[in-house]
N, C-alpha and C. Protein backbone atom coordinates (compact mmCIF):
# COMPACT_ATOMS: atom_id res chain seq x y z
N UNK A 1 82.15 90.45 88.70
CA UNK A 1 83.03 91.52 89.14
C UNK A 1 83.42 92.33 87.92
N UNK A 2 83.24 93.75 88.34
CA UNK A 2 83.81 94.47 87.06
C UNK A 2 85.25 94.76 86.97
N UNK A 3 86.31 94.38 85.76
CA UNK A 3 87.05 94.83 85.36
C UNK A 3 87.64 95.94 85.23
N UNK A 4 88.57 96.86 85.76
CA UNK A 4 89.08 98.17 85.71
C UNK A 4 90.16 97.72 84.24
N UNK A 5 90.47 98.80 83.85
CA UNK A 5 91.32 99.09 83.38
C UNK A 5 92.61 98.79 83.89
N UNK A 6 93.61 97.15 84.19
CA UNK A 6 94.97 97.32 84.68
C UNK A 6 95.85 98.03 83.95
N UNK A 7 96.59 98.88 85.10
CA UNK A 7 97.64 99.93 85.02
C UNK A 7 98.74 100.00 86.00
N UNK A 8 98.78 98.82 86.05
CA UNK A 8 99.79 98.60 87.24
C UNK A 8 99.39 98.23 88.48
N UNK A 9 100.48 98.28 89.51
CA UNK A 9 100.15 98.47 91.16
C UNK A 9 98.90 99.50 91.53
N UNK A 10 97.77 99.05 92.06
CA UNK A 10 97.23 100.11 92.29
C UNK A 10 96.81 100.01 93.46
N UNK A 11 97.65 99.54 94.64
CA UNK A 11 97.39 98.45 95.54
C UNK A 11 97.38 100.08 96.24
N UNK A 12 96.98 100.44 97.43
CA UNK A 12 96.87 101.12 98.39
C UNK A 12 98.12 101.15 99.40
N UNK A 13 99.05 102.40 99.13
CA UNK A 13 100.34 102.05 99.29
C UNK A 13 100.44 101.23 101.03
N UNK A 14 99.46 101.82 101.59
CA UNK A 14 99.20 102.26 103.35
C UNK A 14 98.73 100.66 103.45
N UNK A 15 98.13 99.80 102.99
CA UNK A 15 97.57 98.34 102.94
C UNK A 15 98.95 97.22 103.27
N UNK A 16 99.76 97.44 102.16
CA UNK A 16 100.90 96.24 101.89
C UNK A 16 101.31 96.02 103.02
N UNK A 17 102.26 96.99 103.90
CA UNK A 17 103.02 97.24 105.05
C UNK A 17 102.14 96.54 106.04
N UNK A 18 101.17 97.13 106.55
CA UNK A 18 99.90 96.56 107.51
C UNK A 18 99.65 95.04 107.40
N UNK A 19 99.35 94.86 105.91
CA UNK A 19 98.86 93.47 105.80
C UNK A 19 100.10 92.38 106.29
N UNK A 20 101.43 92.58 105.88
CA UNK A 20 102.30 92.41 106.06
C UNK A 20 102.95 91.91 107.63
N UNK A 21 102.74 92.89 108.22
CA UNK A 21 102.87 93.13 109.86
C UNK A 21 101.34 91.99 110.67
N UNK A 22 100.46 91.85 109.87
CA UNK A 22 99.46 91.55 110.67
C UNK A 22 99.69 90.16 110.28
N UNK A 23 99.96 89.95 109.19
CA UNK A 23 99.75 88.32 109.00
C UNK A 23 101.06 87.29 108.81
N UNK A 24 102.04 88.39 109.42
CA UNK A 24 103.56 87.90 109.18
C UNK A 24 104.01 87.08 107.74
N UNK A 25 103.13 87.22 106.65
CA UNK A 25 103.70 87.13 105.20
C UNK A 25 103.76 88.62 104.39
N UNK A 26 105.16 88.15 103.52
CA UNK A 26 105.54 89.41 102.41
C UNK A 26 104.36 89.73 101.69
N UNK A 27 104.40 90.78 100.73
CA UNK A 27 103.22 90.80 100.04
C UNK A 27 103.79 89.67 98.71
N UNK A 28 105.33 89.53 98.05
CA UNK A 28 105.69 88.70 97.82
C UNK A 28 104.83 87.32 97.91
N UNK A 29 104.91 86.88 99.03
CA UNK A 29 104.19 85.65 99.40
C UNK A 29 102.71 85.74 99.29
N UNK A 30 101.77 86.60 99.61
CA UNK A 30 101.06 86.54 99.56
C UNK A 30 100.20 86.68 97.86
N UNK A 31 101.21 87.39 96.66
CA UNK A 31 101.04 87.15 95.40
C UNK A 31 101.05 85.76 94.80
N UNK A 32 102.21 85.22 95.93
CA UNK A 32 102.37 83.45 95.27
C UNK A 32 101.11 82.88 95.40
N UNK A 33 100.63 82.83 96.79
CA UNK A 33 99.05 82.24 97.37
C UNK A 33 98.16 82.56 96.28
N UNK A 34 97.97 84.04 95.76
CA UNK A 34 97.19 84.08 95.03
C UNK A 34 97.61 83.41 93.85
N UNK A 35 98.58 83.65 92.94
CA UNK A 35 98.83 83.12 91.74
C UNK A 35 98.71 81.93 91.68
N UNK A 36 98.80 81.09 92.91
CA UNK A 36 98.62 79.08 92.79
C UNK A 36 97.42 78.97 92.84
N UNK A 37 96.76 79.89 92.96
CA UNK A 37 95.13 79.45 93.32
C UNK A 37 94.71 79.93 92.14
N UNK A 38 95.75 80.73 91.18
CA UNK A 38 94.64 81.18 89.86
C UNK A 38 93.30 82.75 90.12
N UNK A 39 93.35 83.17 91.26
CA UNK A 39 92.35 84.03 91.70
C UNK A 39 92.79 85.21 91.09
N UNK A 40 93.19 85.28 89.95
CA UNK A 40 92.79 86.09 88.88
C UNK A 40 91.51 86.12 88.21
N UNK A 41 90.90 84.84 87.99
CA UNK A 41 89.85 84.69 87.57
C UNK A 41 88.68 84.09 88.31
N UNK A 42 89.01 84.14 89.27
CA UNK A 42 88.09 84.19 90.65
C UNK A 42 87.10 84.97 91.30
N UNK A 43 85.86 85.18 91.81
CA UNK A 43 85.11 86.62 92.70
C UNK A 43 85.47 86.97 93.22
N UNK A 44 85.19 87.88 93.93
CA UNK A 44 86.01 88.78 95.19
C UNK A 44 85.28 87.71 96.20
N UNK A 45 84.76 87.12 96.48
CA UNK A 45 84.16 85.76 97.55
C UNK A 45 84.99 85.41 97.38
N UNK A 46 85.46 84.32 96.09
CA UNK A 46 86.14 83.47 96.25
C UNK A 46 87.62 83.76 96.45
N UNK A 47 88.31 84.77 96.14
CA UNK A 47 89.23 85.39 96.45
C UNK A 47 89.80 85.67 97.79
N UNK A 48 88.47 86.59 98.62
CA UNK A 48 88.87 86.21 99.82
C UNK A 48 88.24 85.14 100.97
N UNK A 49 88.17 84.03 100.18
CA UNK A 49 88.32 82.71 100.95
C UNK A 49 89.84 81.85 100.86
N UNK A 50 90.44 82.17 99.51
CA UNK A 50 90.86 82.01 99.51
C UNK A 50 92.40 82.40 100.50
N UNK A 51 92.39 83.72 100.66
CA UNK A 51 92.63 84.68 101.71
C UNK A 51 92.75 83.96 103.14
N UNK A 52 91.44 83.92 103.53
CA UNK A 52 91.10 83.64 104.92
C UNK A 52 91.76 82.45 105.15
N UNK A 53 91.72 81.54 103.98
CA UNK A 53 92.59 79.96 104.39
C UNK A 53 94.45 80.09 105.09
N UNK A 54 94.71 81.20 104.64
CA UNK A 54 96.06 81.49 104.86
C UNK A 54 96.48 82.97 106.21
N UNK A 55 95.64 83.57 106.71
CA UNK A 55 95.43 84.62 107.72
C UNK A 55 95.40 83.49 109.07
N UNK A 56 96.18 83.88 110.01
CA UNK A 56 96.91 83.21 111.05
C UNK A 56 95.80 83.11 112.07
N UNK A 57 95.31 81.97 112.63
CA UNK A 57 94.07 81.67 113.19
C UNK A 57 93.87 82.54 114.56
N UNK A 58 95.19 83.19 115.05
CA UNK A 58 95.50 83.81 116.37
C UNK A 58 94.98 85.05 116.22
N UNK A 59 95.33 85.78 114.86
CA UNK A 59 94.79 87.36 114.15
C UNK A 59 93.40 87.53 114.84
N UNK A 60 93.88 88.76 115.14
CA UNK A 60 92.21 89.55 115.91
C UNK A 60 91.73 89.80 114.31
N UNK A 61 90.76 89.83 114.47
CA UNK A 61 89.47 89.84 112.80
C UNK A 61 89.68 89.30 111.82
N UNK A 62 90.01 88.21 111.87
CA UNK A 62 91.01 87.32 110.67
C UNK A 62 90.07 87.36 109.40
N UNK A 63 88.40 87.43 109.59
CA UNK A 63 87.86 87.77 108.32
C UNK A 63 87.72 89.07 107.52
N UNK A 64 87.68 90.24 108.46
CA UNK A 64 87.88 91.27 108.04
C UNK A 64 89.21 91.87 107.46
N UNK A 65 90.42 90.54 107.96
CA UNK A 65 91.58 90.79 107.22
C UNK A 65 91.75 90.22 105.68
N UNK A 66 90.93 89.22 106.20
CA UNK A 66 91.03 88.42 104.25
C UNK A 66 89.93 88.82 103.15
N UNK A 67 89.07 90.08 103.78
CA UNK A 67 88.46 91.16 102.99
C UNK A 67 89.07 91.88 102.52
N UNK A 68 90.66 92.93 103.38
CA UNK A 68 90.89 93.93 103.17
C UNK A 68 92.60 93.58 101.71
N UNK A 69 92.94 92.17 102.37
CA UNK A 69 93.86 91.50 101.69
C UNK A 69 93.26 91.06 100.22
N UNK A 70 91.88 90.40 100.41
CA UNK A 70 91.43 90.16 98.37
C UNK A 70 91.29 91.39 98.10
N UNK A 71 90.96 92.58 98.60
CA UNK A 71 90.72 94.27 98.05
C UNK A 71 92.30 94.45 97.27
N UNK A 72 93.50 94.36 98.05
CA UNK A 72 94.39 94.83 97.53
C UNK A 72 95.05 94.14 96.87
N UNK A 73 94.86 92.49 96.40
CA UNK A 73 95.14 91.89 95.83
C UNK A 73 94.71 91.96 94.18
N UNK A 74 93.16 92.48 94.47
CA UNK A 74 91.91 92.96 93.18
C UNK A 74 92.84 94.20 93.09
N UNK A 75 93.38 95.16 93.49
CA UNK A 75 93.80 96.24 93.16
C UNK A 75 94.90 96.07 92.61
N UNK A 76 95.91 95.15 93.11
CA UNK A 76 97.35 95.23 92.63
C UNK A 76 97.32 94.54 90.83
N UNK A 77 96.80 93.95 90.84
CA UNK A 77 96.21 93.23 89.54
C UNK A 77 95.77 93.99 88.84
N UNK A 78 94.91 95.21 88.70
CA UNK A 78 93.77 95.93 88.21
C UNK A 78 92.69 95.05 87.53
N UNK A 79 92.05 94.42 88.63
CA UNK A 79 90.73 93.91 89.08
C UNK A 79 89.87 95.12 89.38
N UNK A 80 90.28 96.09 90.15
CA UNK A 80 89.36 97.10 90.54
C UNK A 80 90.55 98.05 91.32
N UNK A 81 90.28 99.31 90.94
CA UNK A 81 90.84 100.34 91.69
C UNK A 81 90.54 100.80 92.76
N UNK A 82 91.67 101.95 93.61
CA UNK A 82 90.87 102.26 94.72
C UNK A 82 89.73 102.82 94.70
N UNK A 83 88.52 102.59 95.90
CA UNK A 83 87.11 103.16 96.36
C UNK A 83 86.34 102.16 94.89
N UNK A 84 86.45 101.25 94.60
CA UNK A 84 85.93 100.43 93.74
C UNK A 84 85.48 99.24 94.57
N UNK A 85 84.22 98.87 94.22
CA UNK A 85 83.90 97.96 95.24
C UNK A 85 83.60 96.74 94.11
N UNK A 86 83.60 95.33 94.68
CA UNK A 86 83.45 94.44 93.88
C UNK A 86 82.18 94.06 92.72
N UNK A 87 80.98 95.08 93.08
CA UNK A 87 80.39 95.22 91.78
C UNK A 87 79.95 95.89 90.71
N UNK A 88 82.07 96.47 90.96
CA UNK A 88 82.00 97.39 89.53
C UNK A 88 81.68 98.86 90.14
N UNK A 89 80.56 99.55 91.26
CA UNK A 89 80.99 101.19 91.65
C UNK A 89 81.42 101.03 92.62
N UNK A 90 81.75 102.48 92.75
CA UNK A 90 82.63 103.35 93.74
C UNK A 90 81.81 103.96 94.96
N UNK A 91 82.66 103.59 96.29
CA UNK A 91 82.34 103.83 97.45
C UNK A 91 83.20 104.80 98.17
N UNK A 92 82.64 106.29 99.10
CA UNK A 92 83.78 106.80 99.85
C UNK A 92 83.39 106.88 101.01
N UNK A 93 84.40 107.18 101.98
CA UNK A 93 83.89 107.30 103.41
C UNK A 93 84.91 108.02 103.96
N UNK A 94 84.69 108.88 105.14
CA UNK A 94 85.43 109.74 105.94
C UNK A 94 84.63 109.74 107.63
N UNK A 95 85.29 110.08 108.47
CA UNK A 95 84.84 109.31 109.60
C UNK A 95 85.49 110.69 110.87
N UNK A 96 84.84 110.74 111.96
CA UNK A 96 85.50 111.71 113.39
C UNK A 96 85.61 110.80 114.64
N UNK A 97 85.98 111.34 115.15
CA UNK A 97 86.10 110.48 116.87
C UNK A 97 84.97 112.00 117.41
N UNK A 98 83.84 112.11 118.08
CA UNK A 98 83.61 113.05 118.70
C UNK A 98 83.48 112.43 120.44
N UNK A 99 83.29 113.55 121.33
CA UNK A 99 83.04 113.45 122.80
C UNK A 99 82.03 113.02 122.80
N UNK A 100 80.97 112.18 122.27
CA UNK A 100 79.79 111.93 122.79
C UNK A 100 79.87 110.52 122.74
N UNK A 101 78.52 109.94 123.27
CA UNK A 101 78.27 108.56 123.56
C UNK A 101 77.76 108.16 121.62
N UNK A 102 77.40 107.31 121.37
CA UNK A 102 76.69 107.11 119.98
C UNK A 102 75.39 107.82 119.44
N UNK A 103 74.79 107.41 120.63
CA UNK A 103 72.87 108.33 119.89
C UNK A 103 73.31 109.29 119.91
N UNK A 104 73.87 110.37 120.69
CA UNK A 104 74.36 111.43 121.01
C UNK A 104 75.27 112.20 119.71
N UNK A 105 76.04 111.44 119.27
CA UNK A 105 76.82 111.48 118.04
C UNK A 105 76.08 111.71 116.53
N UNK A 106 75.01 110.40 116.81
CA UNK A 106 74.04 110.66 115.69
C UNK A 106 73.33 112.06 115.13
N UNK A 107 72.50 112.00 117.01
CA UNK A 107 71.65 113.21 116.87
C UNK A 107 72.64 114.65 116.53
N UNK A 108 74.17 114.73 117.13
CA UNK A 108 74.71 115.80 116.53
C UNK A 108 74.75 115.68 115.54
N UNK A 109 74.52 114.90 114.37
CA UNK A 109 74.51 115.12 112.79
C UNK A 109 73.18 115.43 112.14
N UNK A 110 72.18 114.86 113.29
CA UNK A 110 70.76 115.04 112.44
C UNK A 110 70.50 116.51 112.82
N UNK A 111 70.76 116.77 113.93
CA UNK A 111 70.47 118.29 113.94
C UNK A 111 71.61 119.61 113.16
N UNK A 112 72.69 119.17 112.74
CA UNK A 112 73.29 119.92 112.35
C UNK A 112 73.02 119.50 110.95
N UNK A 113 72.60 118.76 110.09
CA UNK A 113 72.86 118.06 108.89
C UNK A 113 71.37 117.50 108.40
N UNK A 114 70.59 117.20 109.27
CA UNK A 114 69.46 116.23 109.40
C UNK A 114 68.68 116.46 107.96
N UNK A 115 68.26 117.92 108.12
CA UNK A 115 67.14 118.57 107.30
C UNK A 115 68.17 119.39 105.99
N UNK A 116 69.01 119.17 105.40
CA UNK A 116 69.68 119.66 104.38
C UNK A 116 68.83 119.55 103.31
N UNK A 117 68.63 120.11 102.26
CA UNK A 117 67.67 120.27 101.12
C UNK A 117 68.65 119.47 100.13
N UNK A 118 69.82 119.21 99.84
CA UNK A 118 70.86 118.54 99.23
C UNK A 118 72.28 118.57 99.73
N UNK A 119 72.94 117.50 99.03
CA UNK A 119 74.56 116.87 99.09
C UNK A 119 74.99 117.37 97.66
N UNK A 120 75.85 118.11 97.51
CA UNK A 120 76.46 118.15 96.18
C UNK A 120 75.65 118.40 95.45
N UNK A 121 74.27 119.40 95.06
CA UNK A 121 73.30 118.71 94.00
C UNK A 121 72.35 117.71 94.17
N UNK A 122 72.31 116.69 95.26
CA UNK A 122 71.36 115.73 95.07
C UNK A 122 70.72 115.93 96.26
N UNK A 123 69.76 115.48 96.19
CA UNK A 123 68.45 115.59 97.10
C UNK A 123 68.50 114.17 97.78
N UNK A 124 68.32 114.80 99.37
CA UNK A 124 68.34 113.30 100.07
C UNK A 124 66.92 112.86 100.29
N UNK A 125 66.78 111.45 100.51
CA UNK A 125 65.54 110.78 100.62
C UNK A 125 65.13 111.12 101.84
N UNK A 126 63.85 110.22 102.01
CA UNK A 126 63.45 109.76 103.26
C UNK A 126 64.90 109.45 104.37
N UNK A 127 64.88 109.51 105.68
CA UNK A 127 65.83 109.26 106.51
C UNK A 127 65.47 107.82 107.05
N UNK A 128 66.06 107.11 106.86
CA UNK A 128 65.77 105.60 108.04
C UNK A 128 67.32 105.32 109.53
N UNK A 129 66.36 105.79 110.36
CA UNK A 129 67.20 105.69 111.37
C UNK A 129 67.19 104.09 111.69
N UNK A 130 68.30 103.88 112.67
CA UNK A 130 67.87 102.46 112.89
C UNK A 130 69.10 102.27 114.51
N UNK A 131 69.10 101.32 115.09
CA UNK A 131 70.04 100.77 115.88
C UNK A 131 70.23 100.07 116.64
N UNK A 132 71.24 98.84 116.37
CA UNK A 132 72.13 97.80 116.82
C UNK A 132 72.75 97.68 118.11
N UNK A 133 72.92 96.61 118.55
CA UNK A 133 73.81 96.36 119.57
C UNK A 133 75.10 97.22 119.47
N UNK A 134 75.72 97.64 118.26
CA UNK A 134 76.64 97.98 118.14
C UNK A 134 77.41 99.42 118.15
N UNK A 135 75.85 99.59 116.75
CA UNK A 135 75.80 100.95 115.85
C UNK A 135 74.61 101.68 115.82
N UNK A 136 74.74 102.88 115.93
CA UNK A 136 73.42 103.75 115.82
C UNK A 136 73.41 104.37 114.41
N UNK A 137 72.42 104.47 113.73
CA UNK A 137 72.35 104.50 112.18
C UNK A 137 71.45 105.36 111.69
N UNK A 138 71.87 106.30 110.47
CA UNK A 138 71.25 107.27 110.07
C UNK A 138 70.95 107.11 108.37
N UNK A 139 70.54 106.72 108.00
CA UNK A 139 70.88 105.89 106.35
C UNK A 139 69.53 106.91 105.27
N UNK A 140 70.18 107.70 104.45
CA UNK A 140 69.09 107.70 102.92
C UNK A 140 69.74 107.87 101.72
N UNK A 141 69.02 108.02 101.00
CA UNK A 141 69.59 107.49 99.88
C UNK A 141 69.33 109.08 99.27
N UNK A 142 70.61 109.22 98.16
CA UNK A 142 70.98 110.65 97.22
C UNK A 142 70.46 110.15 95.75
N UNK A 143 69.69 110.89 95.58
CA UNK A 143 68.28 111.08 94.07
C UNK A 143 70.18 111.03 93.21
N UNK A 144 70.10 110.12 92.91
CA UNK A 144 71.60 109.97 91.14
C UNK A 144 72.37 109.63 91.76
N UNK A 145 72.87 109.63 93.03
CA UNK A 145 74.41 109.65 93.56
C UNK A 145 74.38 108.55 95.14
N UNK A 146 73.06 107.44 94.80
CA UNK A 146 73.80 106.29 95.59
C UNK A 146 72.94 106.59 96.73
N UNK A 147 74.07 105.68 98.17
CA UNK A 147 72.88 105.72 99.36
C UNK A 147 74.03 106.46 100.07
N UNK A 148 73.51 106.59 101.62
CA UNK A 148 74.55 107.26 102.65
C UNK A 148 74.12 106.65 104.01
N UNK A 149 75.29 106.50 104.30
CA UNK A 149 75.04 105.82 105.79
C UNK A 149 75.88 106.34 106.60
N UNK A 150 75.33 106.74 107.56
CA UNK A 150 76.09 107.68 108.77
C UNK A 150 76.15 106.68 110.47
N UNK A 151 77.16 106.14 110.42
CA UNK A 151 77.07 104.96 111.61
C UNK A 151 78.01 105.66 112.80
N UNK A 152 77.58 105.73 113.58
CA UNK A 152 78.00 106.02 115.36
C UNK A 152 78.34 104.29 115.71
N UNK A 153 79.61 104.48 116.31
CA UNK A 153 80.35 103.36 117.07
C UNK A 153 80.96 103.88 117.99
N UNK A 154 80.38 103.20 119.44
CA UNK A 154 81.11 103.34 121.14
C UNK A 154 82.84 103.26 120.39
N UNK A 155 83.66 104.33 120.91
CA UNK A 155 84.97 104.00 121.31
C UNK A 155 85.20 103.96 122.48
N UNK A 156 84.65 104.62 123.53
CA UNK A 156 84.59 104.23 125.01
C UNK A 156 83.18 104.91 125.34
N UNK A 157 83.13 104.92 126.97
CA UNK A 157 81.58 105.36 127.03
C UNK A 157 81.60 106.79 126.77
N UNK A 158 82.46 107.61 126.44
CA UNK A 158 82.32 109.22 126.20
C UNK A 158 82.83 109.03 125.07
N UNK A 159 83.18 108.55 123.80
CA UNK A 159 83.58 108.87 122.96
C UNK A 159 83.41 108.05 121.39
N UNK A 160 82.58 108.41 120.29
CA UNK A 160 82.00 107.80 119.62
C UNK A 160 82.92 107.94 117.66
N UNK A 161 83.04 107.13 117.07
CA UNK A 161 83.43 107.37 115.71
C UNK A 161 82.18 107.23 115.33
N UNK A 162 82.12 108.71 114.36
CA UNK A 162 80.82 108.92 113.30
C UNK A 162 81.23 108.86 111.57
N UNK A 163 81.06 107.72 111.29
CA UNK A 163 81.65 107.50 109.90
C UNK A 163 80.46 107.29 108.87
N UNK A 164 80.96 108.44 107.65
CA UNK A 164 79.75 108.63 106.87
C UNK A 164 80.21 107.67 105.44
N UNK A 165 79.58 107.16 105.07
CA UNK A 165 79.95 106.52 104.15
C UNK A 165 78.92 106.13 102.69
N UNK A 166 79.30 106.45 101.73
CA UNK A 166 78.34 106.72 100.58
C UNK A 166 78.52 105.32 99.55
N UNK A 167 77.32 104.33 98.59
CA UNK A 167 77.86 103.85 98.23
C UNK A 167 77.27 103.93 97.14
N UNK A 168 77.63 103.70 95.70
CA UNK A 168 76.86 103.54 94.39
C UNK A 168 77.41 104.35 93.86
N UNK A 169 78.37 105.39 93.69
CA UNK A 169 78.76 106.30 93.04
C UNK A 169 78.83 105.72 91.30
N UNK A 170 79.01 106.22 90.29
CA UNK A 170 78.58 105.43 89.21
C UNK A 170 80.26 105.26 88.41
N UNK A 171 80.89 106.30 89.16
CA UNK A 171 82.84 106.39 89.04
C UNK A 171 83.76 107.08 89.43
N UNK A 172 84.85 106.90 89.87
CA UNK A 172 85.71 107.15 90.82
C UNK A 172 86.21 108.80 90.79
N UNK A 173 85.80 109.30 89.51
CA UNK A 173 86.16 111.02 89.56
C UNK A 173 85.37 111.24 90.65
N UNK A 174 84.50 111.01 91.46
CA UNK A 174 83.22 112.02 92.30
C UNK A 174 84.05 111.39 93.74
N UNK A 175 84.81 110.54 93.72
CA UNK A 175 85.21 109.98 95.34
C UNK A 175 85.95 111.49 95.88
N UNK A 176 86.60 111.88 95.29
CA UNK A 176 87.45 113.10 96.16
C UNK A 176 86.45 114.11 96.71
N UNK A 177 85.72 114.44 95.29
CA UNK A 177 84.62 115.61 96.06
C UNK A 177 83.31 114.95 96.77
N UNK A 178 83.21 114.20 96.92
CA UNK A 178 82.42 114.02 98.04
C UNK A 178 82.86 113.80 99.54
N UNK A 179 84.15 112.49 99.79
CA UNK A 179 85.11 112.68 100.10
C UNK A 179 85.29 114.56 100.98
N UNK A 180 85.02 115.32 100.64
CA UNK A 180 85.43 116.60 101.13
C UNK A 180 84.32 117.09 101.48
N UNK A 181 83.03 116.85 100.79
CA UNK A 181 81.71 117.34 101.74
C UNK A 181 81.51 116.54 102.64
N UNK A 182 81.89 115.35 102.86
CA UNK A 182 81.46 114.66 103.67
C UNK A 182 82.83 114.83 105.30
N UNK A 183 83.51 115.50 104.78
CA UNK A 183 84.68 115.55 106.14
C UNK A 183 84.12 117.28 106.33
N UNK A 184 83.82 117.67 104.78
CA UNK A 184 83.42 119.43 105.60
C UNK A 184 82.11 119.34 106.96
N UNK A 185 81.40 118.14 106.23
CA UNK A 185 80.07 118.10 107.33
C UNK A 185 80.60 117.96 108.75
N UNK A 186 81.75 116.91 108.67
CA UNK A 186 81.69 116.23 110.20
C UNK A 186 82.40 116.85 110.95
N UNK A 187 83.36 117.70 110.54
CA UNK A 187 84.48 119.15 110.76
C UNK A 187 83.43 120.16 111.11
N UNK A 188 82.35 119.85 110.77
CA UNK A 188 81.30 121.44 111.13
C UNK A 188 80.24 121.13 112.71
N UNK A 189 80.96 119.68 113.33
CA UNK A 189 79.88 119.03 114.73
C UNK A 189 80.49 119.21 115.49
């Protein structure tokens, strides 16, 4: 895991409160858990296993909570800052609810977006579509600036979240402006 620069709290103010409410411990308490376990010097695995041992067995997504809990635990420490992912780069994502079903959602991005000559400067790859029980998927990768994945998820049968999400960035100055092409795109379907 790469090391940020600690500079304090850099915990995600919007996280504490949530985590808080969901797992009925302080963030208080939940610093103690970490500090007895030493997961300062721990992976982000082992971190949030450590996590998951203490997330209330009743919790709807109890693993996806003791993901989002070692994130802000790695953050409050300066383990890693925000849009820092555990090996060391930076990831952003921005996301819509549109009226359509999922493929439907997709294809409004491939046809409005599909054939772009570049993102910011970079040239997109090959396209690999793909899709899941879940998710309908639009994925290539940006020539210097990482991969992109554009995932459609049912929110009901008329209505789909299209969340674009980029990962490899090489450091956290580029999260805002991409961050903004990537909400100008989905603001333009």
């Amino acid at each position: 895991m790469s090391e940020a620069a600690p500079t304090g709290n850099l915990t995600r103010g919007e996280r504490v409160p949530a985590i808080e409410r969901a797992t009925g411990r302080s963030w208080d308490d939940w610093l103690g858990i970490f500090e007895a376990a030493q997961a300062r010097t721990l992976s982000h695995p082992e971190i949030a296993r450590v996590a998951r041992t203490h997330v209330p067995e009743d919790l709807q997504n109890p693993d996806w909570w003791a993901q989002g809990i070692a994130i802000a635990f790695e953050q409050h420490v300066g383990l890693r800052v925000p849009g820092q992912s555990s090996t060391g780069d930076f990831r952003v994502s921005a996301s819509r609810t549109l009226p359509l079903d999922r493929d439907a959602a997709i294809e409004a991005w491939v046809t409005a977006h599909g054939d772009r000559p570049e993102h910011l400067g970079h040239e997109p790859g090959v396209p690999r579509p793909s899709r899941t029980e879940k998710r309908t998927f639009w994925r290539f990768s940006l020539e210097g600036a990482g991969k992109v994945e554009v995932a459609a998820t049912s929110k009901d049968p008329d209505r789909a979240v299209l969340t674009v999400s980029q990962d490899g960035l090489a450091d956290g100055e580029q999260i805002e402006a991409w961050r903004a092409h990537w909400k100008g795109l989905l603001a333009a379907l």
